[in-house]
PDB file of N, CA and C in Angstrom:
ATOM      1  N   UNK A   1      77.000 116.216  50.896  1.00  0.00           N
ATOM      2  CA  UNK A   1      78.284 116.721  51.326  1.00  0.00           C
ATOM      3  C   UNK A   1      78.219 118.233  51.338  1.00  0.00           C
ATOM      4  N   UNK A   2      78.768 118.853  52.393  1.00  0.00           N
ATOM      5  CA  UNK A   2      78.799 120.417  52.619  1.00  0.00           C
ATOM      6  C   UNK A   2      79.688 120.978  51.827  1.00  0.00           C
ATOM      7  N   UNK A   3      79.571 121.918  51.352  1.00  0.00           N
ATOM      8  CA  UNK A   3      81.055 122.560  50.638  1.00  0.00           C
ATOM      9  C   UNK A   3      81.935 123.272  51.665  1.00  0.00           C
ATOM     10  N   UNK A   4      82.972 123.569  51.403  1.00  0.00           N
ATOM     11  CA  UNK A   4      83.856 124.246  52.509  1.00  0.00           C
ATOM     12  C   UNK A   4      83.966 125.212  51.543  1.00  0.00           C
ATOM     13  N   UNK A   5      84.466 126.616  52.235  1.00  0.00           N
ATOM     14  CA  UNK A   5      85.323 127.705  51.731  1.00  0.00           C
ATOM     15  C   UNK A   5      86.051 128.008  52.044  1.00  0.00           C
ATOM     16  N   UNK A   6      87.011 127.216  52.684  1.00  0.00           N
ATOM     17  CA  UNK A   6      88.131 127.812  52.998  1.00  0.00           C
ATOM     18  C   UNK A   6      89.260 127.834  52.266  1.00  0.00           C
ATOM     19  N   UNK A   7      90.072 128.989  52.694  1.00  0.00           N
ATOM     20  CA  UNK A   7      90.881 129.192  51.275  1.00  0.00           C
ATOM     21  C   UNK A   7      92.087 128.478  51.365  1.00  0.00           C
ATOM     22  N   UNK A   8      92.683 127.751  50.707  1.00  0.00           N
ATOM     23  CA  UNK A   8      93.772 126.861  50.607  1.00  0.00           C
ATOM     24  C   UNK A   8      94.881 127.051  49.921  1.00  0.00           C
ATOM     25  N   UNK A   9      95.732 127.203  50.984  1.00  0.00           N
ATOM     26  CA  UNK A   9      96.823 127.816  50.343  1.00  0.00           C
ATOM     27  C   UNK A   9      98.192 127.544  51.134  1.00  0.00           C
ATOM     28  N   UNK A  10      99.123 126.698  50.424  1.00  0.00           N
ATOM     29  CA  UNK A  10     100.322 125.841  51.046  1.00  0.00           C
ATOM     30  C   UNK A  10     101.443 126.914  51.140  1.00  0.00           C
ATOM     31  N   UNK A  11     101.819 127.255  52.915  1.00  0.00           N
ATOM     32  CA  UNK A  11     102.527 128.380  52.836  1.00  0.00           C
ATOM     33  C   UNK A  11     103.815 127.950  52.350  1.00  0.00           C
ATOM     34  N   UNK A  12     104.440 126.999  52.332  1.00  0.00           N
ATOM     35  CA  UNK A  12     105.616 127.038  51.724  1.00  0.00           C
ATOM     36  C   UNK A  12     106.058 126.100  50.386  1.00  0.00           C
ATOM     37  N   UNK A  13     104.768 126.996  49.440  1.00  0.00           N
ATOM     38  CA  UNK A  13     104.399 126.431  48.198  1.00  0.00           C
ATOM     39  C   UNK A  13     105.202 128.029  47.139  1.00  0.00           C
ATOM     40  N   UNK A  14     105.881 127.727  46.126  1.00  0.00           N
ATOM     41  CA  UNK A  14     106.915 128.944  45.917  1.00  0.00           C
ATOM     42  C   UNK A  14     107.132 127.946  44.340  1.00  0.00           C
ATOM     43  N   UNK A  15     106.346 128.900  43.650  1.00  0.00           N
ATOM     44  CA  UNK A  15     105.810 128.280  41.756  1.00  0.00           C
ATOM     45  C   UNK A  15     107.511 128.482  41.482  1.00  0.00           C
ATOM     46  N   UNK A  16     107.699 127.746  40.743  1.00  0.00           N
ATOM     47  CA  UNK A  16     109.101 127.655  39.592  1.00  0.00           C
ATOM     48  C   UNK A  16     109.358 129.037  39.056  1.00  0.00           C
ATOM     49  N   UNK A  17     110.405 129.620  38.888  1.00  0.00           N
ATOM     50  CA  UNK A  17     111.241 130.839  38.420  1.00  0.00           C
ATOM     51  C   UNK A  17     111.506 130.696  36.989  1.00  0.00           C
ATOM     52  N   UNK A  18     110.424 130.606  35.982  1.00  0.00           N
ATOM     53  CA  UNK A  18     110.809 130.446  34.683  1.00  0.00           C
ATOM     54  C   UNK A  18     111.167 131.079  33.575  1.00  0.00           C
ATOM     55  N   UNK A  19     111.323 132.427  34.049  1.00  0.00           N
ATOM     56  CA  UNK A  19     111.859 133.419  33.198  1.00  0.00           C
ATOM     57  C   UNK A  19     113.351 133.527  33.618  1.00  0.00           C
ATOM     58  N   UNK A  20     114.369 133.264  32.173  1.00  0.00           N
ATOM     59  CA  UNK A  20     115.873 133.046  32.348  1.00  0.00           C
ATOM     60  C   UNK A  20     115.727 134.531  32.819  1.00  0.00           C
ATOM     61  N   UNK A  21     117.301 134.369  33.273  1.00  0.00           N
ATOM     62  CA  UNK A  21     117.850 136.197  33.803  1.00  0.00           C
ATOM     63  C   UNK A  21     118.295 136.711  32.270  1.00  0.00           C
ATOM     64  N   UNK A  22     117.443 137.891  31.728  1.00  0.00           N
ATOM     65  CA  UNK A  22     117.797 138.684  30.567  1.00  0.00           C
ATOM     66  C   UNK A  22     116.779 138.275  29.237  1.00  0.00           C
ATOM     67  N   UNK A  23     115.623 137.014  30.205  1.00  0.00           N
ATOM     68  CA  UNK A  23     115.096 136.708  28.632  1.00  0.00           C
ATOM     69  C   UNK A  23     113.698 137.354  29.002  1.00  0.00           C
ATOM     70  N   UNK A  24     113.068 136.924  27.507  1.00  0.00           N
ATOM     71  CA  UNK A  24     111.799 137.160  27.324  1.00  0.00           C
ATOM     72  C   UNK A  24     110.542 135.882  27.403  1.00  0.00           C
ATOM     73  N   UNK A  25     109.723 135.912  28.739  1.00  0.00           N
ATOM     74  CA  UNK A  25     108.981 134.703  28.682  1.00  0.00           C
ATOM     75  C   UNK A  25     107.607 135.211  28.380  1.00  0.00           C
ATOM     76  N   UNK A  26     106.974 134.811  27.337  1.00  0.00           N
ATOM     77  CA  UNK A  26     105.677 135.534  26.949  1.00  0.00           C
ATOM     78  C   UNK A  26     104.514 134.377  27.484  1.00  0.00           C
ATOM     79  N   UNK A  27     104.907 133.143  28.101  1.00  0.00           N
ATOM     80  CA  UNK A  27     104.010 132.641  28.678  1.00  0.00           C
ATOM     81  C   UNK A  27     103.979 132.990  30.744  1.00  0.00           C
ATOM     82  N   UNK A  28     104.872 134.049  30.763  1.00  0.00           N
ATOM     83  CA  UNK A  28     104.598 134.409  32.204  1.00  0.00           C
ATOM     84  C   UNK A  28     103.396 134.556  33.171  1.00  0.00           C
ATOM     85  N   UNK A  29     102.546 135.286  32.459  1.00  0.00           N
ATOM     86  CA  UNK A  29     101.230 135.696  32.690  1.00  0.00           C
ATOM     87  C   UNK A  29     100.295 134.838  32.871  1.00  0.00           C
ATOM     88  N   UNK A  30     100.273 133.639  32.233  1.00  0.00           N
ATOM     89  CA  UNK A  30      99.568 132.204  32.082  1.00  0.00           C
ATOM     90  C   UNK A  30      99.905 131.307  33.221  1.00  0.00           C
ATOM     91  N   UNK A  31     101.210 131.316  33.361  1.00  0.00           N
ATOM     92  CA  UNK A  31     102.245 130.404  35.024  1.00  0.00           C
ATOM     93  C   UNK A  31     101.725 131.372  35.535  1.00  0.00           C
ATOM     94  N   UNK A  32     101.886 132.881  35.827  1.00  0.00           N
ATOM     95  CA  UNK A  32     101.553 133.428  36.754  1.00  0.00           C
ATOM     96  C   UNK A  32     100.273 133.088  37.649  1.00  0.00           C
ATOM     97  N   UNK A  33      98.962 133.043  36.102  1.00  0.00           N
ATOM     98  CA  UNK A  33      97.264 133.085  36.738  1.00  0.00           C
ATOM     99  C   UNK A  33      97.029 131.743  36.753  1.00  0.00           C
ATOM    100  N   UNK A  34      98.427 130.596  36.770  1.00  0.00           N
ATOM    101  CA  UNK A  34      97.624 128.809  37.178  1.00  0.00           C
ATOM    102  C   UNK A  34      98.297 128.821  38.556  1.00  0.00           C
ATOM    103  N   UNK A  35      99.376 129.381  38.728  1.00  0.00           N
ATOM    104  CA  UNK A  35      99.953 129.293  39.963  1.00  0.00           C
ATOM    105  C   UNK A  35      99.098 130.192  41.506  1.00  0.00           C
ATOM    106  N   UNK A  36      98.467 131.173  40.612  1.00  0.00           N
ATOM    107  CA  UNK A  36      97.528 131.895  41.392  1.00  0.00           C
ATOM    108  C   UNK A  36      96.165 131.419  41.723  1.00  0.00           C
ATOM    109  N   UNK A  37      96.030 130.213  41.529  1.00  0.00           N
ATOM    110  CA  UNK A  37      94.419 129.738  41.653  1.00  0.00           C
ATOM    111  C   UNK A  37      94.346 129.191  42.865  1.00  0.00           C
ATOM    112  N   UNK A  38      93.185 129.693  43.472  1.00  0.00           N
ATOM    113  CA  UNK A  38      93.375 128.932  45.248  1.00  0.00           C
ATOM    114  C   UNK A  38      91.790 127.723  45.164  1.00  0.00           C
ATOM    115  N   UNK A  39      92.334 127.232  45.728  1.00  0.00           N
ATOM    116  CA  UNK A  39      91.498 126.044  46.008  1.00  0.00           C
ATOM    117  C   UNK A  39      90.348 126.454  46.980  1.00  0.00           C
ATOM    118  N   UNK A  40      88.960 126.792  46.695  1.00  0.00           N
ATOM    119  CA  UNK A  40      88.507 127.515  48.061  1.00  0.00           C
ATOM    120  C   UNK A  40      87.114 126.271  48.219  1.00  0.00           C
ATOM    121  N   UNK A  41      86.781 125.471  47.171  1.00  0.00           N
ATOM    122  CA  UNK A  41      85.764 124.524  47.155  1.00  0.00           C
ATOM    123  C   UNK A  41      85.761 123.507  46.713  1.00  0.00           C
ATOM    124  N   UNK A  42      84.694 122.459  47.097  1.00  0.00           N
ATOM    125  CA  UNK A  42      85.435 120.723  46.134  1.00  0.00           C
ATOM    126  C   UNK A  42      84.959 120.894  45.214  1.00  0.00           C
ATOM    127  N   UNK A  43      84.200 121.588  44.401  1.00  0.00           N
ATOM    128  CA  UNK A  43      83.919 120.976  43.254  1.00  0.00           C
ATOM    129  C   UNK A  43      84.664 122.120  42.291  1.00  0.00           C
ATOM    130  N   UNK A  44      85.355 122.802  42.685  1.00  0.00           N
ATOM    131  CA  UNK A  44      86.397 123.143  41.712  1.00  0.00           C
ATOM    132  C   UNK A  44      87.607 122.314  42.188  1.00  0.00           C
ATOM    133  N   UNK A  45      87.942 121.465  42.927  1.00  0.00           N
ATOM    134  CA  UNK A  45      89.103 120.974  42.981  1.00  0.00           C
ATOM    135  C   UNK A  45      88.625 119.214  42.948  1.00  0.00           C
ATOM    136  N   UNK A  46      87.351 119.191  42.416  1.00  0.00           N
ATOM    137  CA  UNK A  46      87.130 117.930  41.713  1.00  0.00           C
ATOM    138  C   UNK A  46      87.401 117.806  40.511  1.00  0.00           C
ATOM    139  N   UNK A  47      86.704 119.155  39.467  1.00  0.00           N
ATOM    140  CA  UNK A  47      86.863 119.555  38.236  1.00  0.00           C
ATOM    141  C   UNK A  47      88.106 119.510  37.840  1.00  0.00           C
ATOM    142  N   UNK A  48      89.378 120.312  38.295  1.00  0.00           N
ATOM    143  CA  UNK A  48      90.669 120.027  38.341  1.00  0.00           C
ATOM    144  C   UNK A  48      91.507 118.498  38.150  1.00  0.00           C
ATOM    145  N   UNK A  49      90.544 118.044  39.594  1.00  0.00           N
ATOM    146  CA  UNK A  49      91.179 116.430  38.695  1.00  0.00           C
ATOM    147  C   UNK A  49      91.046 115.925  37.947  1.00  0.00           C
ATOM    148  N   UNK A  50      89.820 116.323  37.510  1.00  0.00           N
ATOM    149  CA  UNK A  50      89.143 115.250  36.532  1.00  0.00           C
ATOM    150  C   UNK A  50      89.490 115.925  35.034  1.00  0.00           C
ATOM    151  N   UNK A  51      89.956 116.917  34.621  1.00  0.00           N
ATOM    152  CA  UNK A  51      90.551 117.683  33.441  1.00  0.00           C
ATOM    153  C   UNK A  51      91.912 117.429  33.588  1.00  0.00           C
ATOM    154  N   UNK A  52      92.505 117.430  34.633  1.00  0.00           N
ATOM    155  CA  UNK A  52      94.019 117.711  34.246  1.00  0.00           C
ATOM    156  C   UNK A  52      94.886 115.710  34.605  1.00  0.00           C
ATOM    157  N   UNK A  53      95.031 115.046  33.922  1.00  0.00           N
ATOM    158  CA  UNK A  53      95.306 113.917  33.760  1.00  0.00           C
ATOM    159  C   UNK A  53      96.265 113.741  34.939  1.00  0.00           C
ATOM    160  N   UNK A  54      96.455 112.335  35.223  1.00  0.00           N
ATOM    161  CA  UNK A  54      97.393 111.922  36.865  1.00  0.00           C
ATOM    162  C   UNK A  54      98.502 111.678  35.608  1.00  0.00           C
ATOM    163  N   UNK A  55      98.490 111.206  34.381  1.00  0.00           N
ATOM    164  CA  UNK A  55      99.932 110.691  33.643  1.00  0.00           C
ATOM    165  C   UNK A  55      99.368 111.629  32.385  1.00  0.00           C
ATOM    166  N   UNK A  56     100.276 111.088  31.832  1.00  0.00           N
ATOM    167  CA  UNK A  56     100.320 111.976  30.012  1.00  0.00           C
ATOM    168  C   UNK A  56      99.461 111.051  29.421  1.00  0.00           C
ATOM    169  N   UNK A  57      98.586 111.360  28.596  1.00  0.00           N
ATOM    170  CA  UNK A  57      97.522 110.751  27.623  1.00  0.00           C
ATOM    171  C   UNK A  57      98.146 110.267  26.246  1.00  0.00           C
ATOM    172  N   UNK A  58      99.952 110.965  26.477  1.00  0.00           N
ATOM    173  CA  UNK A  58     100.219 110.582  24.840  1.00  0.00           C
ATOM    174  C   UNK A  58     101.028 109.711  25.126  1.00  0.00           C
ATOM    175  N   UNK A  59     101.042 109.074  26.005  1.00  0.00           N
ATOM    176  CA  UNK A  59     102.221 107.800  25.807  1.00  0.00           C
ATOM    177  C   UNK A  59     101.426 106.335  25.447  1.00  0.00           C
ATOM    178  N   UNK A  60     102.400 106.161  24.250  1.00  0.00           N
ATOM    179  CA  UNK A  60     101.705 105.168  23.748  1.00  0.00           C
ATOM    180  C   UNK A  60     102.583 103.474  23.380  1.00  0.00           C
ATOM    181  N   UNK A  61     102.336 102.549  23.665  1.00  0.00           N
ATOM    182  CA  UNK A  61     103.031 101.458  22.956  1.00  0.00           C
ATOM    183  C   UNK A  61     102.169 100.827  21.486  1.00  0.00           C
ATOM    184  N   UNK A  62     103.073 101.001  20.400  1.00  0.00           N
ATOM    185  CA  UNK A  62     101.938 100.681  19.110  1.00  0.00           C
ATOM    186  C   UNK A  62     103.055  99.318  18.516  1.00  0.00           C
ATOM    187  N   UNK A  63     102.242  98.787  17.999  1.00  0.00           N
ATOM    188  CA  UNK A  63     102.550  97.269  17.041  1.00  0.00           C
ATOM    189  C   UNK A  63     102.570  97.969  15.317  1.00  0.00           C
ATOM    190  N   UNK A  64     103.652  97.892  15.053  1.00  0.00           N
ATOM    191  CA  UNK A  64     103.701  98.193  13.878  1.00  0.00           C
ATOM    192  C   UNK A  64     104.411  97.173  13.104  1.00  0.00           C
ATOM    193  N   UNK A  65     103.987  96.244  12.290  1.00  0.00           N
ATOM    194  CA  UNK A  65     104.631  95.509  11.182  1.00  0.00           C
ATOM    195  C   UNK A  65     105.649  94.586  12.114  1.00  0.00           C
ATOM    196  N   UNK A  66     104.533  94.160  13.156  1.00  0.00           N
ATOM    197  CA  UNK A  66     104.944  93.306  14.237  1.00  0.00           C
ATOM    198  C   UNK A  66     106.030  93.468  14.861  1.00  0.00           C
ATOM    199  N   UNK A  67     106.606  94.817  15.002  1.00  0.00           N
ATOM    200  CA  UNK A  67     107.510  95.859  16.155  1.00  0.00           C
ATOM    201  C   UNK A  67     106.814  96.673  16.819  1.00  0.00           C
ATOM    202  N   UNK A  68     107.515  96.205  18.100  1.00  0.00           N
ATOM    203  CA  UNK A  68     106.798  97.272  19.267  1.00  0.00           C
ATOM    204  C   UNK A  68     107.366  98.205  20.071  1.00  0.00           C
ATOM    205  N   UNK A  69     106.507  99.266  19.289  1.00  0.00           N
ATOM    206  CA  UNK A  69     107.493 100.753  18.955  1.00  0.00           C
ATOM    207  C   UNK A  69     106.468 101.750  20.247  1.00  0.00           C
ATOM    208  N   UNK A  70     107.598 102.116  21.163  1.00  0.00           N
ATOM    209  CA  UNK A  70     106.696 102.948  22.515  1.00  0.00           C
ATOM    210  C   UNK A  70     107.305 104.662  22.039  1.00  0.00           C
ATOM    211  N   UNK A  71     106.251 105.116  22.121  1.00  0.00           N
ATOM    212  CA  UNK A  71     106.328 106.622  21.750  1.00  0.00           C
ATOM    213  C   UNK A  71     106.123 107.246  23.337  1.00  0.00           C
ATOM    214  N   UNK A  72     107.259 108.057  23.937  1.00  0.00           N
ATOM    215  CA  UNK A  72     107.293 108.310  25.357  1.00  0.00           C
ATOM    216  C   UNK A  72     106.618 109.462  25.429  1.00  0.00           C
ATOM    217  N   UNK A  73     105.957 109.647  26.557  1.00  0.00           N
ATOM    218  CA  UNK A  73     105.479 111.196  26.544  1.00  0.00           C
ATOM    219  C   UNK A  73     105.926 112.295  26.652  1.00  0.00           C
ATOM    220  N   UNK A  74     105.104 112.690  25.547  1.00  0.00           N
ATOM    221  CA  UNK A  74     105.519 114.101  25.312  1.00  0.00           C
ATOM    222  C   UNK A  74     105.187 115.785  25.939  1.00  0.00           C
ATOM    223  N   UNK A  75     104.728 115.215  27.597  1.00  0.00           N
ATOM    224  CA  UNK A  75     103.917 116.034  28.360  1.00  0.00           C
ATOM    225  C   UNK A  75     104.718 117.298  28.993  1.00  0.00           C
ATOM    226  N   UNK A  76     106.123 116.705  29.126  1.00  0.00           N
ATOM    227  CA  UNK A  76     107.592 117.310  29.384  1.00  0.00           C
ATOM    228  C   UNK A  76     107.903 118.517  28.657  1.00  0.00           C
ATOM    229  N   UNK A  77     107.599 118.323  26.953  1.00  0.00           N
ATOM    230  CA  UNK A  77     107.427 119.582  26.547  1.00  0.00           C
ATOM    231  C   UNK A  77     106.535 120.506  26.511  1.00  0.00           C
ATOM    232  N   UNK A  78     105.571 120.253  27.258  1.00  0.00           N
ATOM    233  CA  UNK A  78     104.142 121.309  27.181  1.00  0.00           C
ATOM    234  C   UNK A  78     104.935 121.950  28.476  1.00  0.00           C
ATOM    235  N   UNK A  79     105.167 123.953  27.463  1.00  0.00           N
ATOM    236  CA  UNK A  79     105.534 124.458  28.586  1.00  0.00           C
ATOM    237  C   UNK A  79     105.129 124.787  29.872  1.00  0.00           C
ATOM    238  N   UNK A  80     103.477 124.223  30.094  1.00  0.00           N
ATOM    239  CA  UNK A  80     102.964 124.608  31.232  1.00  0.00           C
ATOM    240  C   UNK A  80     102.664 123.304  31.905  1.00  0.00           C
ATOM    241  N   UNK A  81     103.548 122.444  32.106  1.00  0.00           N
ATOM    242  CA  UNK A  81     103.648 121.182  32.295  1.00  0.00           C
ATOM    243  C   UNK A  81     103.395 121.190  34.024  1.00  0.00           C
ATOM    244  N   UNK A  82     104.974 122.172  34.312  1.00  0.00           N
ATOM    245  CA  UNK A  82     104.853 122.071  35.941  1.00  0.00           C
ATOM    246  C   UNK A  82     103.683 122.347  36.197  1.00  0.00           C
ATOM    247  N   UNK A  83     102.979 123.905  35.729  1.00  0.00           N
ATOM    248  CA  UNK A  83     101.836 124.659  36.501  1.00  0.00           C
ATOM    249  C   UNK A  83     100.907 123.841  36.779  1.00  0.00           C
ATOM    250  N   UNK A  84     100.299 122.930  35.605  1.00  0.00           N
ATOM    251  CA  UNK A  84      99.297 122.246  35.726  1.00  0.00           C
ATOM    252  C   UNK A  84      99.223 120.954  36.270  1.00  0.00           C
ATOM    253  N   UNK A  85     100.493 120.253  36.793  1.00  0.00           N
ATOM    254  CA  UNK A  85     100.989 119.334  37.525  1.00  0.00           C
ATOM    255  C   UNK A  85     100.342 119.747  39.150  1.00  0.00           C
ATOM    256  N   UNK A  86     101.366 121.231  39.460  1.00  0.00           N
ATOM    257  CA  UNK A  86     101.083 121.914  40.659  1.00  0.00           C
ATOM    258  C   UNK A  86      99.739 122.348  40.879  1.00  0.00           C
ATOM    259  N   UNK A  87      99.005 122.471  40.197  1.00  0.00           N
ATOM    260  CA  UNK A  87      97.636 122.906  40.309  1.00  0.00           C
ATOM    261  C   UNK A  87      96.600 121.284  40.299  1.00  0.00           C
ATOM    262  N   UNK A  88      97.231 120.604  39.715  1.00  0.00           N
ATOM    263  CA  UNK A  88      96.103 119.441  40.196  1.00  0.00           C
ATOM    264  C   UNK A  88      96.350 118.725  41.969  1.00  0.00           C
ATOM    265  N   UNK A  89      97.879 119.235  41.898  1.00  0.00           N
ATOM    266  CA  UNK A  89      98.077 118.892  43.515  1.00  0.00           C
ATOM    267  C   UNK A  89      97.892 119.367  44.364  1.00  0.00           C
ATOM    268  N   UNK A  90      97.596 120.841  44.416  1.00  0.00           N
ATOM    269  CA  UNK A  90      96.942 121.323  45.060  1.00  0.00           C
ATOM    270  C   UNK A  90      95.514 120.849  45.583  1.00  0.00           C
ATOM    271  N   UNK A  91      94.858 120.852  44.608  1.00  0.00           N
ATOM    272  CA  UNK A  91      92.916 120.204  44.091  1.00  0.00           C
ATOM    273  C   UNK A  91      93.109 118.963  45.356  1.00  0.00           C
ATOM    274  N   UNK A  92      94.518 117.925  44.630  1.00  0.00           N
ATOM    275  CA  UNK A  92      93.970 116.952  45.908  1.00  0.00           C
ATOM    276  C   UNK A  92      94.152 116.950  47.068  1.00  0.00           C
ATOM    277  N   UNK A  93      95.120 117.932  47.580  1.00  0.00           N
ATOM    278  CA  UNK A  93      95.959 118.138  48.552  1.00  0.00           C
ATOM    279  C   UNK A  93      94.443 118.561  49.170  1.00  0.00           C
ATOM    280  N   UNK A  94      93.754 119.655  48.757  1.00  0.00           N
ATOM    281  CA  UNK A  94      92.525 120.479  49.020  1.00  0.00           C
ATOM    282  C   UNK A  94      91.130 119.304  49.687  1.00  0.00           C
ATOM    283  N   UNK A  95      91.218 118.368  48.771  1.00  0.00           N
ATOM    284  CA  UNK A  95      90.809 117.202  48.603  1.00  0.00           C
ATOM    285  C   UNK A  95      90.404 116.484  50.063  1.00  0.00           C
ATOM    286  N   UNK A  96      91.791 115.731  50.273  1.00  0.00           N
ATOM    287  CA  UNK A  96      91.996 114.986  51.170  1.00  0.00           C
ATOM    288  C   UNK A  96      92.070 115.516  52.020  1.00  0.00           C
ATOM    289  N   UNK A  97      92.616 116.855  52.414  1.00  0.00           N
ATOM    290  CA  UNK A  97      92.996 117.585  53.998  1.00  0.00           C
ATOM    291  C   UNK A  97      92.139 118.126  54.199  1.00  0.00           C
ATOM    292  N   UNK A  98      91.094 118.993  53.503  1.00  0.00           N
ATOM    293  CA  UNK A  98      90.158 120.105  53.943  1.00  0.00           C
ATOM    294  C   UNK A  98      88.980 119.188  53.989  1.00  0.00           C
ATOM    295  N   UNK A  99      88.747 118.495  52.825  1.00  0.00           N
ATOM    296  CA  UNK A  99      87.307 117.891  52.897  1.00  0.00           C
ATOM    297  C   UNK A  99      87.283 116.067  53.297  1.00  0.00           C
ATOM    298  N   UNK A 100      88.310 115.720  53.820  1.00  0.00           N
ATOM    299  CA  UNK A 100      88.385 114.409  54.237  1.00  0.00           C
ATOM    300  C   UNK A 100      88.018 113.349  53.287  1.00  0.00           C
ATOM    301  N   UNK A 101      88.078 113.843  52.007  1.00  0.00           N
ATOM    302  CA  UNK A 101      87.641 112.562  51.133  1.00  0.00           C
ATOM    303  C   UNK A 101      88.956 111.913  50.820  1.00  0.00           C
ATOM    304  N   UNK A 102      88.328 110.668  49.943  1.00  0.00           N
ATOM    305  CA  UNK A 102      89.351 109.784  49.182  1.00  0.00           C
ATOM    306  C   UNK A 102      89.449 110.263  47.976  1.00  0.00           C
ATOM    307  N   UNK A 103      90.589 109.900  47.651  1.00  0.00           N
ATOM    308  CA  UNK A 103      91.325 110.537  45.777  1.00  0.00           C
ATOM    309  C   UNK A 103      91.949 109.793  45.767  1.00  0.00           C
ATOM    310  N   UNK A 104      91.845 108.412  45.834  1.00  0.00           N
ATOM    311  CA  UNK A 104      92.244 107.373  45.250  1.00  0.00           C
ATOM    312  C   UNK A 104      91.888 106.986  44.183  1.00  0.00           C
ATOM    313  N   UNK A 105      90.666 107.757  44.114  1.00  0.00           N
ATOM    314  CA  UNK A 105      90.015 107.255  42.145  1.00  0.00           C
ATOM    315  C   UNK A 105      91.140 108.561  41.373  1.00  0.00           C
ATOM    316  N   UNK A 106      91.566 109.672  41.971  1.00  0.00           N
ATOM    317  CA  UNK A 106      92.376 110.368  40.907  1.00  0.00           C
ATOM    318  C   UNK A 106      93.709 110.127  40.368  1.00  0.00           C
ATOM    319  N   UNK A 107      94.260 109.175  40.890  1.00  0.00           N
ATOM    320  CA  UNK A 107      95.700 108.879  41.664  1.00  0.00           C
ATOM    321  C   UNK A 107      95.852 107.672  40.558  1.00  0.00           C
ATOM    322  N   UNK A 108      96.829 107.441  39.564  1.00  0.00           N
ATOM    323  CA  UNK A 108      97.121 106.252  38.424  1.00  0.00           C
ATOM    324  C   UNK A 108      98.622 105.745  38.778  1.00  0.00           C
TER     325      UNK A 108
END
């Protein structure tokens, strides 16, 4: 398979506004440089899928003292939840449109 370089980039793609009006967001800089990552090859936007999970890893259903107790995920509070959501969709978006493959193995 050839690599492509082309640079990928969804023009009317516009990252979340997460700094309130008057506050202090000290994870700005972090949303800033995940929201800034361009997709320019597959095997960084293979790597992407394959690190950043299609669901949350912490949701769990457990048997306890023969109750079955589901602990929901807790992926909602990881404040960089969207970025890294938006950044794996990108990867496949990159994926499927630029390099014509399947990402059906990334997809749960």
């Amino acid at each position: 398979m050839s690599s492509v370089n082309n640079t990928h980039i969804h023009p009317n793609y516009h990252p979340p506004n997460y700094q309130k009006s008057g506050g202090f967001d000290i994870l700005h800089p972090l949303r800033q440089f995940i929201d800034s990552i361009q997709i320019k090859n597959y095997r960084l936007a293979h790597l992407i899928c394959q690190i950043i999970p299609c669901c949350c890893p912490f949701e769990r259903k457990v048997t306890l003292f023969g109750l079955n107790i589901h602990i929901p995920a807790m992926c909602k509070l990881n404040p960089l939840y969207d970025n890294l959501v938006g950044l794996r969709f990108r990867a496949l978006s990159y994926l499927s449109n630029e390099c014509g493959e399947d990402v059906t193995k990334y997809i749960c």
